[in-house]
N, C-alpha and C. Protein backbone atom coordinates (compact mmCIF):
# COMPACT_ATOMS: atom_id res chain seq x y z
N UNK A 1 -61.40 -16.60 46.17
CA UNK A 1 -60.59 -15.88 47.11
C UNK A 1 -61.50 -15.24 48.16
N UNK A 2 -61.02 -15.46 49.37
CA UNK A 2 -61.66 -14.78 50.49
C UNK A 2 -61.53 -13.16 50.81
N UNK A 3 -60.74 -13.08 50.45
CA UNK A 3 -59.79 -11.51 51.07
C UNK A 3 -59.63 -10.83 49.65
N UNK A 4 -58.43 -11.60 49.59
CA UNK A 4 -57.30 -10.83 48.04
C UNK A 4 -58.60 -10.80 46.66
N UNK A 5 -58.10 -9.63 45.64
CA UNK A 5 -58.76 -9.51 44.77
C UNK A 5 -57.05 -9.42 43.16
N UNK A 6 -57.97 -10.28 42.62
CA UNK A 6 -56.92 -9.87 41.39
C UNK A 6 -56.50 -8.92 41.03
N UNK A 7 -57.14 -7.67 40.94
CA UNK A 7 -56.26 -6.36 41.19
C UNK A 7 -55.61 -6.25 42.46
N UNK A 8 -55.34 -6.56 43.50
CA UNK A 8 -55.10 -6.09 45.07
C UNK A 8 -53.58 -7.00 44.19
N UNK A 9 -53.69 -8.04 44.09
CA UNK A 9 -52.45 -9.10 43.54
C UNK A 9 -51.07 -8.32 42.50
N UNK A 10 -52.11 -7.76 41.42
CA UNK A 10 -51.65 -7.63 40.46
C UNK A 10 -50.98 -6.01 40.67
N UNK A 11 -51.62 -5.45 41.21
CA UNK A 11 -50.92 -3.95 41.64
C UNK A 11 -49.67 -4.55 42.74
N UNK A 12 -49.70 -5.23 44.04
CA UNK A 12 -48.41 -5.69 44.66
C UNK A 12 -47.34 -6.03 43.86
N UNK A 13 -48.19 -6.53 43.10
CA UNK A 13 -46.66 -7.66 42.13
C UNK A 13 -46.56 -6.92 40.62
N UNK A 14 -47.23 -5.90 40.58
CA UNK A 14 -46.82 -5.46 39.10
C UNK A 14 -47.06 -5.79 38.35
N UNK A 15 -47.84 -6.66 38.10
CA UNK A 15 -48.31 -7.62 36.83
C UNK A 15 -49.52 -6.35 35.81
N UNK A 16 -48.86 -6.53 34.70
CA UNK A 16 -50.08 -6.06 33.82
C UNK A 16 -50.93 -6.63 32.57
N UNK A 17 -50.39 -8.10 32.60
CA UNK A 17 -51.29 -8.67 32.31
C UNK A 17 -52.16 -9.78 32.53
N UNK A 18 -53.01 -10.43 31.70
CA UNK A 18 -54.05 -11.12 32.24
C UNK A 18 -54.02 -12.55 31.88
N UNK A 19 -52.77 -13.03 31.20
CA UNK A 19 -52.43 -14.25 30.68
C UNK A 19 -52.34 -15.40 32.03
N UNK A 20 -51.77 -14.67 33.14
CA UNK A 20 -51.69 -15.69 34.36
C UNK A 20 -52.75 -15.52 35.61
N UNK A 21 -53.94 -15.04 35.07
CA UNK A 21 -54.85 -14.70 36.11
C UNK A 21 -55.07 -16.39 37.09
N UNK A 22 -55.24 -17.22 36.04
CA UNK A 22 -55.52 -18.60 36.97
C UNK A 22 -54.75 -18.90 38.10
N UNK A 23 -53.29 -18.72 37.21
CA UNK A 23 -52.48 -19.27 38.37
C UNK A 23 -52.09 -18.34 39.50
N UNK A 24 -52.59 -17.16 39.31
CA UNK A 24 -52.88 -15.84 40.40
C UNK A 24 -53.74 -16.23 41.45
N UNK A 25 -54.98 -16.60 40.67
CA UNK A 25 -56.31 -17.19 41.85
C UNK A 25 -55.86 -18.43 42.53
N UNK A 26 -54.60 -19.33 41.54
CA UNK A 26 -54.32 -20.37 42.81
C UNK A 26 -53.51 -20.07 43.99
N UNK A 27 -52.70 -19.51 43.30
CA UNK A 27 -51.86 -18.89 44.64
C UNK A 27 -52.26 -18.18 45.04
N UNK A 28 -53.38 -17.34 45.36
CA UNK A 28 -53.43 -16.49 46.49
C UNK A 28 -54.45 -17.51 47.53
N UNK A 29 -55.38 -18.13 46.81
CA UNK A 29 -56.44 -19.00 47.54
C UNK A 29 -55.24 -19.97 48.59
N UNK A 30 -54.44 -20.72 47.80
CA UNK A 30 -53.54 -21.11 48.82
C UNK A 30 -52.65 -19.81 49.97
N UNK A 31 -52.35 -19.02 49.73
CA UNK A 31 -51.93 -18.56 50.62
C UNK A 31 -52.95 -17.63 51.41
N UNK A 32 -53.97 -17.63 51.20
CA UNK A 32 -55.22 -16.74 52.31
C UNK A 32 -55.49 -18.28 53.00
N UNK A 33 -55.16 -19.61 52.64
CA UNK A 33 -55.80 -20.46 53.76
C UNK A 33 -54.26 -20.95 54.20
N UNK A 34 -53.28 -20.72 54.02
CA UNK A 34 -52.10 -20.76 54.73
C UNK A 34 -52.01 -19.70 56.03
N UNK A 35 -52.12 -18.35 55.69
CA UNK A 35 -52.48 -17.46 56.64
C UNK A 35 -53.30 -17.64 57.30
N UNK A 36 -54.34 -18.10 56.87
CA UNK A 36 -55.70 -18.43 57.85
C UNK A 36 -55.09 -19.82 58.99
N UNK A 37 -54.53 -20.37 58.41
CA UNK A 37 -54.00 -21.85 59.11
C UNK A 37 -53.00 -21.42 60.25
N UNK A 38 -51.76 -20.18 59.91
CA UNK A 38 -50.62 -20.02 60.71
C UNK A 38 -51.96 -19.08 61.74
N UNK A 39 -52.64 -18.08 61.67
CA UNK A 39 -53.29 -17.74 62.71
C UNK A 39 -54.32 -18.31 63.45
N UNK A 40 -54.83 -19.60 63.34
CA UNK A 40 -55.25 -20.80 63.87
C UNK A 40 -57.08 -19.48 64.49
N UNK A 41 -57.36 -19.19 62.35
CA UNK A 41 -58.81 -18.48 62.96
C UNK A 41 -59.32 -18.90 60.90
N UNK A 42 -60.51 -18.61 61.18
CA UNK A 42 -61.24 -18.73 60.13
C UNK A 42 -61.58 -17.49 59.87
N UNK A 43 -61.85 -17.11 58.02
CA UNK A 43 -61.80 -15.82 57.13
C UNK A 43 -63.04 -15.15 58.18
N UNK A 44 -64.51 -15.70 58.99
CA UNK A 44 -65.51 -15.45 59.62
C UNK A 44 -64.77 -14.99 61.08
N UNK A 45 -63.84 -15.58 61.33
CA UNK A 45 -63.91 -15.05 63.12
C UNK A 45 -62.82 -13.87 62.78
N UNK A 46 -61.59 -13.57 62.33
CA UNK A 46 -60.88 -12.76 61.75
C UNK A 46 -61.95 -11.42 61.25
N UNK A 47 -62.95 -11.63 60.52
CA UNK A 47 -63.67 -10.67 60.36
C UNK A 47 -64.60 -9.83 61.57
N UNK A 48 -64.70 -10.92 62.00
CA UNK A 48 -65.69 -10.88 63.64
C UNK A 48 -65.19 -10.19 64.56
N UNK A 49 -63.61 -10.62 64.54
CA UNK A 49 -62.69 -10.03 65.83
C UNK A 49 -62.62 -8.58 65.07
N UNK A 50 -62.29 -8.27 63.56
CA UNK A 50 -61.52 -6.66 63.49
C UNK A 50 -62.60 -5.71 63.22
N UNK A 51 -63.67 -6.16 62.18
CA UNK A 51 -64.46 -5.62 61.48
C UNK A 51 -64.34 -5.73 60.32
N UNK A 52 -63.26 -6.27 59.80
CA UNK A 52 -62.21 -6.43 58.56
C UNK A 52 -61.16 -7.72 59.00
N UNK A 53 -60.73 -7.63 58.01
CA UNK A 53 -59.66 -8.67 57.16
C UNK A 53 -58.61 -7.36 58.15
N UNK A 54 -57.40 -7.17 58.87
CA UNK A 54 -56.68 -6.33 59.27
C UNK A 54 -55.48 -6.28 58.06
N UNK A 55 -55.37 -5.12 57.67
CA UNK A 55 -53.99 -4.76 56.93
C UNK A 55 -52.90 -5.26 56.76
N UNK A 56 -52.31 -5.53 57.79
CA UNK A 56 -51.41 -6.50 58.02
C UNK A 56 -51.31 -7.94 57.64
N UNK A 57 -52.80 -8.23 57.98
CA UNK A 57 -52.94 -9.73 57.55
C UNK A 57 -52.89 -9.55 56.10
N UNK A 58 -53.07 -8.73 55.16
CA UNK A 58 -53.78 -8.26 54.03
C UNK A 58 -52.44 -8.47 53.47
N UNK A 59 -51.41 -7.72 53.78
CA UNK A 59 -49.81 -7.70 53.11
C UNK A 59 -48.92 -8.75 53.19
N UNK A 60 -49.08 -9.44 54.47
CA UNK A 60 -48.55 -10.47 54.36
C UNK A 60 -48.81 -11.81 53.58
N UNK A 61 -50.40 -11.67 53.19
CA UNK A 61 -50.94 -12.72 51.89
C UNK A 61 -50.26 -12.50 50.78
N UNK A 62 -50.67 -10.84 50.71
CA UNK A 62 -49.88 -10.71 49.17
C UNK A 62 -48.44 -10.95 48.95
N UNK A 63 -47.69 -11.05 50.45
CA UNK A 63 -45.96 -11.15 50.13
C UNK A 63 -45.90 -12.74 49.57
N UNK A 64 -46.74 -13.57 50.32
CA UNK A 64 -46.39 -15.13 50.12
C UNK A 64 -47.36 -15.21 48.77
N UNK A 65 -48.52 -14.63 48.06
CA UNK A 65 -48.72 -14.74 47.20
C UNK A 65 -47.47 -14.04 45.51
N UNK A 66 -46.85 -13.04 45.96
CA UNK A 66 -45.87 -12.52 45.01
C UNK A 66 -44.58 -13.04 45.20
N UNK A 67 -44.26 -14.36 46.18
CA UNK A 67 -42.91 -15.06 46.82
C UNK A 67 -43.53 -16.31 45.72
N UNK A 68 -44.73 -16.87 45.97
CA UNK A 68 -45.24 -17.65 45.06
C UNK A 68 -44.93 -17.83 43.54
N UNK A 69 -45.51 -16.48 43.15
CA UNK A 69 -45.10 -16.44 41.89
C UNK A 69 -43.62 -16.15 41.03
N UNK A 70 -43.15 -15.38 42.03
CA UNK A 70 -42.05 -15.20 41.54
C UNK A 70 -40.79 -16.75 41.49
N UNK A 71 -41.22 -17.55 42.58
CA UNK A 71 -40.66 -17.91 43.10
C UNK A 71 -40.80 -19.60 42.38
N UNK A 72 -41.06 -19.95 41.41
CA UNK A 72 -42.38 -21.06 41.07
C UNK A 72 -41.94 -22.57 41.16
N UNK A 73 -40.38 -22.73 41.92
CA UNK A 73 -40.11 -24.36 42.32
C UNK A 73 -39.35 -23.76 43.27
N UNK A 74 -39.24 -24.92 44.25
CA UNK A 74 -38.52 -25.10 45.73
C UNK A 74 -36.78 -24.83 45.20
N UNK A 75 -36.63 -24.82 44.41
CA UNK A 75 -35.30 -24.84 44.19
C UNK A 75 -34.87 -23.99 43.21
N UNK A 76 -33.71 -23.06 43.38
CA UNK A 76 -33.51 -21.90 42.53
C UNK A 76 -31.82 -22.04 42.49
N UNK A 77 -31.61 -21.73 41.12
CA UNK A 77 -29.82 -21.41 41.26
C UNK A 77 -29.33 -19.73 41.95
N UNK A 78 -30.23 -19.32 42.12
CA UNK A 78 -29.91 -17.69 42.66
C UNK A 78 -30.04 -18.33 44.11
N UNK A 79 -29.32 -17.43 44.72
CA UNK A 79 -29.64 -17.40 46.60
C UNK A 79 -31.04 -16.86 46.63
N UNK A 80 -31.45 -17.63 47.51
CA UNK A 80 -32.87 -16.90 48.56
C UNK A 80 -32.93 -16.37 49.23
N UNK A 81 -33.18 -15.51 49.84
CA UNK A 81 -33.30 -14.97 51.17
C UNK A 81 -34.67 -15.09 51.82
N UNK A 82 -35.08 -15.84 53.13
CA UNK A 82 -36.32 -15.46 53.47
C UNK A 82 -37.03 -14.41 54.03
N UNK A 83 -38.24 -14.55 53.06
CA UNK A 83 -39.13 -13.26 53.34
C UNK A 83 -40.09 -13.93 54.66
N UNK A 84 -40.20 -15.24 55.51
CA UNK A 84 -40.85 -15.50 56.12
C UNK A 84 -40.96 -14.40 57.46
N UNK A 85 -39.92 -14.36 58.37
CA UNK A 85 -39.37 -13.12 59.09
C UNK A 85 -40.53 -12.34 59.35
N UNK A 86 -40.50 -11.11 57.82
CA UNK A 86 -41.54 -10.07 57.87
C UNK A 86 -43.05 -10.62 57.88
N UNK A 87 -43.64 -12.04 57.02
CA UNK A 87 -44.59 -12.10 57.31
C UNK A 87 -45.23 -12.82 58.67
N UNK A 88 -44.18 -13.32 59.34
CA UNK A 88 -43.98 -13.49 61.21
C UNK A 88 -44.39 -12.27 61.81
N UNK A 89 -43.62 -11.04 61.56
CA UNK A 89 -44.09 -10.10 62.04
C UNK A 89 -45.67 -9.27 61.76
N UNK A 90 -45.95 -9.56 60.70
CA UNK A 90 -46.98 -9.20 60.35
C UNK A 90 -48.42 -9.45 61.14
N UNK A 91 -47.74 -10.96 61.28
CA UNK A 91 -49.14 -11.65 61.72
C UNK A 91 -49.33 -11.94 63.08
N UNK A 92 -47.95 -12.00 63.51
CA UNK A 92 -48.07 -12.18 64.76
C UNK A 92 -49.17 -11.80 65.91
N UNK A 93 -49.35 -10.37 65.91
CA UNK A 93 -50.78 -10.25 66.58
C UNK A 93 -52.25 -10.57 66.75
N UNK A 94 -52.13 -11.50 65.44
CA UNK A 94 -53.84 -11.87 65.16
C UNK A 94 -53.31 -13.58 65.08
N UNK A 95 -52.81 -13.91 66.10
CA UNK A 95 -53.03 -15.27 66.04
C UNK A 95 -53.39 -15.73 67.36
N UNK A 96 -54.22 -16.87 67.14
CA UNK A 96 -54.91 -17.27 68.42
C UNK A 96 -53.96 -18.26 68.81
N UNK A 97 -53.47 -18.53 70.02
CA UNK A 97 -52.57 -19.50 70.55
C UNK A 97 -53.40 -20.75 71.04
């Protein structure tokens, strides 16, 4: 993981234990290079431009990392609602066009 830390994960999402740490580290690694991909910058220039990883960018990993897990096939008998929206807003400012 570039950014996210297994505690940073596990405090968002509540998790208290350590039985699904793997599949924690996969999903967040996928979603810090999903984020990295929708803001069309690398974990190095993102750091370059803020001084940091920015906050924002920071919450919106963890939403698509805890949408991930909770969430664990494309297809659910409950309604969905998308959380994409807020992490649009999130990121919106740190993306290079």
């Amino acid at each position: 993981m570039k950014y996210l830390t297994l505690e940073m994960i596990k405090g968002h999402s509540r998790i208290q234990f350590d039985c699904e740490d793997d599949m924690l580290q996969l999903y967040a690694e996928s979603a810090e290079d999903t984020v990295l991909n929708m803001l069309n910058r690398s974990y190095d220039d993102l750091v370059s431009a803020y001084g940091e990883v920015p906050k924002p960018v920071i919450q919106a990993t963890l939403m698509l990392v805890d949408n991930s897990y909770i969430n664990r096939s494309p297809v659910s008998p409950q309604q969905m609602y998308m959380v994409p929206y807020t992490i649009d807003v999130l990121l919106k400012p740190y993306i290079i066009l």
